[in-house]
Protein backbone atom coordinates (compact mmCIF):
# COMPACT_ATOMS: atom_id res chain seq x y z
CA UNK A 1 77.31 76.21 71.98
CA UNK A 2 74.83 75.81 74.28
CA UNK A 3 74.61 76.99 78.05
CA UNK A 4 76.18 74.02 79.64
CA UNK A 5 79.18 73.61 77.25
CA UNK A 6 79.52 78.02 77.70
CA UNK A 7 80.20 77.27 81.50
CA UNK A 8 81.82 74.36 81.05
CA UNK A 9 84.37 76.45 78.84
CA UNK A 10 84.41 79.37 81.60
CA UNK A 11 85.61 76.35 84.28
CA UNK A 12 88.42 75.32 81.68
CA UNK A 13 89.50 78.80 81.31
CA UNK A 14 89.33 80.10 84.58
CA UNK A 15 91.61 76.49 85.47
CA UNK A 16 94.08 77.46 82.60
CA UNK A 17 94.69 81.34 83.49
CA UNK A 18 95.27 79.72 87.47
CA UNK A 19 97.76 77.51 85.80
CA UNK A 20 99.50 80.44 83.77
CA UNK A 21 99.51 83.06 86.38
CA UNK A 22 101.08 80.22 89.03
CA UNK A 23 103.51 80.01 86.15
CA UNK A 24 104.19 83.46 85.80
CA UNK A 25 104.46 83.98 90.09
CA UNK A 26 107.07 81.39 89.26
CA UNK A 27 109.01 83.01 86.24
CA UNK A 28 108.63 86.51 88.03
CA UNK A 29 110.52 85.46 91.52
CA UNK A 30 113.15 83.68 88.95
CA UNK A 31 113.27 86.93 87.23
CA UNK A 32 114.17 88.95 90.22
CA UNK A 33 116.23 86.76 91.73
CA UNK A 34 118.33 87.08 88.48
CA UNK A 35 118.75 90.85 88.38
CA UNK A 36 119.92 90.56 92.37
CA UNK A 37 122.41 88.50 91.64
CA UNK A 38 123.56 90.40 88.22
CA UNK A 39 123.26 93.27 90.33
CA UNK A 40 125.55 91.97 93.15
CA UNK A 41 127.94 90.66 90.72
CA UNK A 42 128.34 94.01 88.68
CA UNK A 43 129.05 95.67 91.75
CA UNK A 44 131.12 93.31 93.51
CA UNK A 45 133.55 93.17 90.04
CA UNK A 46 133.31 97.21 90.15
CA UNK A 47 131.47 96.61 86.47
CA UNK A 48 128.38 99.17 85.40
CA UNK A 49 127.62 96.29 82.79
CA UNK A 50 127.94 93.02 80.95
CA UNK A 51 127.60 92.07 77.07
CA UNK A 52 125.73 88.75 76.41
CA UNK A 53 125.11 87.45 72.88
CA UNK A 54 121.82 88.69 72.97
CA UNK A 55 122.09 92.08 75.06
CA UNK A 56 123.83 94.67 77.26
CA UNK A 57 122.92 94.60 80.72
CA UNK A 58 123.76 97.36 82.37
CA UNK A 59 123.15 98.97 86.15
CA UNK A 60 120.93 102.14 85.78
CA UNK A 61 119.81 104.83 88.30
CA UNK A 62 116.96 106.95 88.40
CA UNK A 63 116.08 109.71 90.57
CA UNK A 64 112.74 110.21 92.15
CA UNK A 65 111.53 113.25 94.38
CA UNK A 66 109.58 111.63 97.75
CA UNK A 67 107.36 113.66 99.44
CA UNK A 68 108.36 113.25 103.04
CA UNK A 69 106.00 115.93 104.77
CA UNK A 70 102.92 116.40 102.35
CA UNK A 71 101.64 119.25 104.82
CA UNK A 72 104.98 121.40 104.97
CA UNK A 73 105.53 120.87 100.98
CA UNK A 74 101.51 122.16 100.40
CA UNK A 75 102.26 125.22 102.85
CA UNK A 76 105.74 125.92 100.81
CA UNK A 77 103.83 125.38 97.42
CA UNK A 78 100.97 127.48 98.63
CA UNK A 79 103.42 130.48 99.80
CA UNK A 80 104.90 130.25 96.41
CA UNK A 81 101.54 130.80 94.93
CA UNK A 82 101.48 127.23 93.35
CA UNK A 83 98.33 126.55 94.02
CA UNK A 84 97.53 124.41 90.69
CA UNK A 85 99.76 121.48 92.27
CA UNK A 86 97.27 121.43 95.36
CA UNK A 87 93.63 120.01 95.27
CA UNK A 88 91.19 118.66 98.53
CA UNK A 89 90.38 115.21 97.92
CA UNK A 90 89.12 112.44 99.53
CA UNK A 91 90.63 109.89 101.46
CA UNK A 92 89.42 107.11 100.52
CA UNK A 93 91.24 104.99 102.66
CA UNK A 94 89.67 106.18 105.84
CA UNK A 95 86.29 106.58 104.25
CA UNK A 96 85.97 102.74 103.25
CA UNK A 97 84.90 101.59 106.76
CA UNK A 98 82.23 104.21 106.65
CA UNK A 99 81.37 103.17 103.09
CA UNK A 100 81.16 99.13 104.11
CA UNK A 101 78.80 100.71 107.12
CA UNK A 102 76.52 102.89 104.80
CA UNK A 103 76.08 99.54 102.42
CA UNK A 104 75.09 97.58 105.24
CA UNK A 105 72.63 99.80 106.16
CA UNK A 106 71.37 100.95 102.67
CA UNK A 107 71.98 104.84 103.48
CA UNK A 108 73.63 106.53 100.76
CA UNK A 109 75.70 109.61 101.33
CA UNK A 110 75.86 113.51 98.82
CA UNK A 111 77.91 112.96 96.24
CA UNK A 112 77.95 108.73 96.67
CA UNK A 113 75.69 105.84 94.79
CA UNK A 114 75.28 102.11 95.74
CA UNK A 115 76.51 100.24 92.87
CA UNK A 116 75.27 96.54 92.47
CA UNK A 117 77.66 94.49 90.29
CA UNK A 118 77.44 91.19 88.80
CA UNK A 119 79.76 88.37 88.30
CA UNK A 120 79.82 85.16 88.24
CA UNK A 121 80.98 82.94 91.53
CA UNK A 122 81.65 79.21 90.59
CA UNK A 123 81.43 76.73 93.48
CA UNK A 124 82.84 73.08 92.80
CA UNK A 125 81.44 70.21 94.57
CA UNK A 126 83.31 68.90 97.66
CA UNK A 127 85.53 66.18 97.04
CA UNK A 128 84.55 63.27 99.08
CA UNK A 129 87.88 62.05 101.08
């Protein structure tokens, strides 16, 4: 396979995982829309499940613990001497403008490395209307 046929492969790929993953957006929201309305019925009909042929579907809860106040739970954790469960990091959020700035200018910063990566942009011709 020679160069030309490689990218013209990469094209018909690249067009057949668009097609697949509009497919799958597609499927997903159909999905979801599913459970809500499963969901709703169970409830409304005071049922925790219902029995297909090929399943049991059945409303389940989990419990998850939110962190609501990250500064008061770090001093409680800290008083408790639970210090293993708190760490300085970086926020990376906040640094990103200043990292986009840096790049621009070239400057690198302790601890930080510009990083070139490659990849491959395709640009089709314009269609002529």
């Amino acid at each position: 396979m020679n160069i030309q046929q490689k990218a013209e492969r990469l094209l018909q790929a690249r067009e057949a995982v668009n097609e697949l993953e509009a497919q799958l957006k597609i499927l997903k929201a159909e999905r979801d829309t599913m459970q809500d309305d499963v969901m709703a019925h169970l409830k409304r009909q005071g049922f925790a499940s219902v029995k297909t042929a090929s399943a049991t579907i059945t409303i389940a809860t989990k419990k998850t613990l939110r962190v609501l106040n990250e500064r008061e739970l770090i001093t409680e954790l800290k008083s408790k001497g639970l210090n293993d469960y708190v760490c300085e990091s970086l926020n990376k959020d906040l640094f990103k403008p200043l990292a986009n700035k840096l790049k621009k200018e070239g400057r690198i910063m302790a601890g930080t490395e510009l990083v070139e990566t490659e990849y491959i942009s395709i640009k089709e011709p314009k269609k002529v209307k």
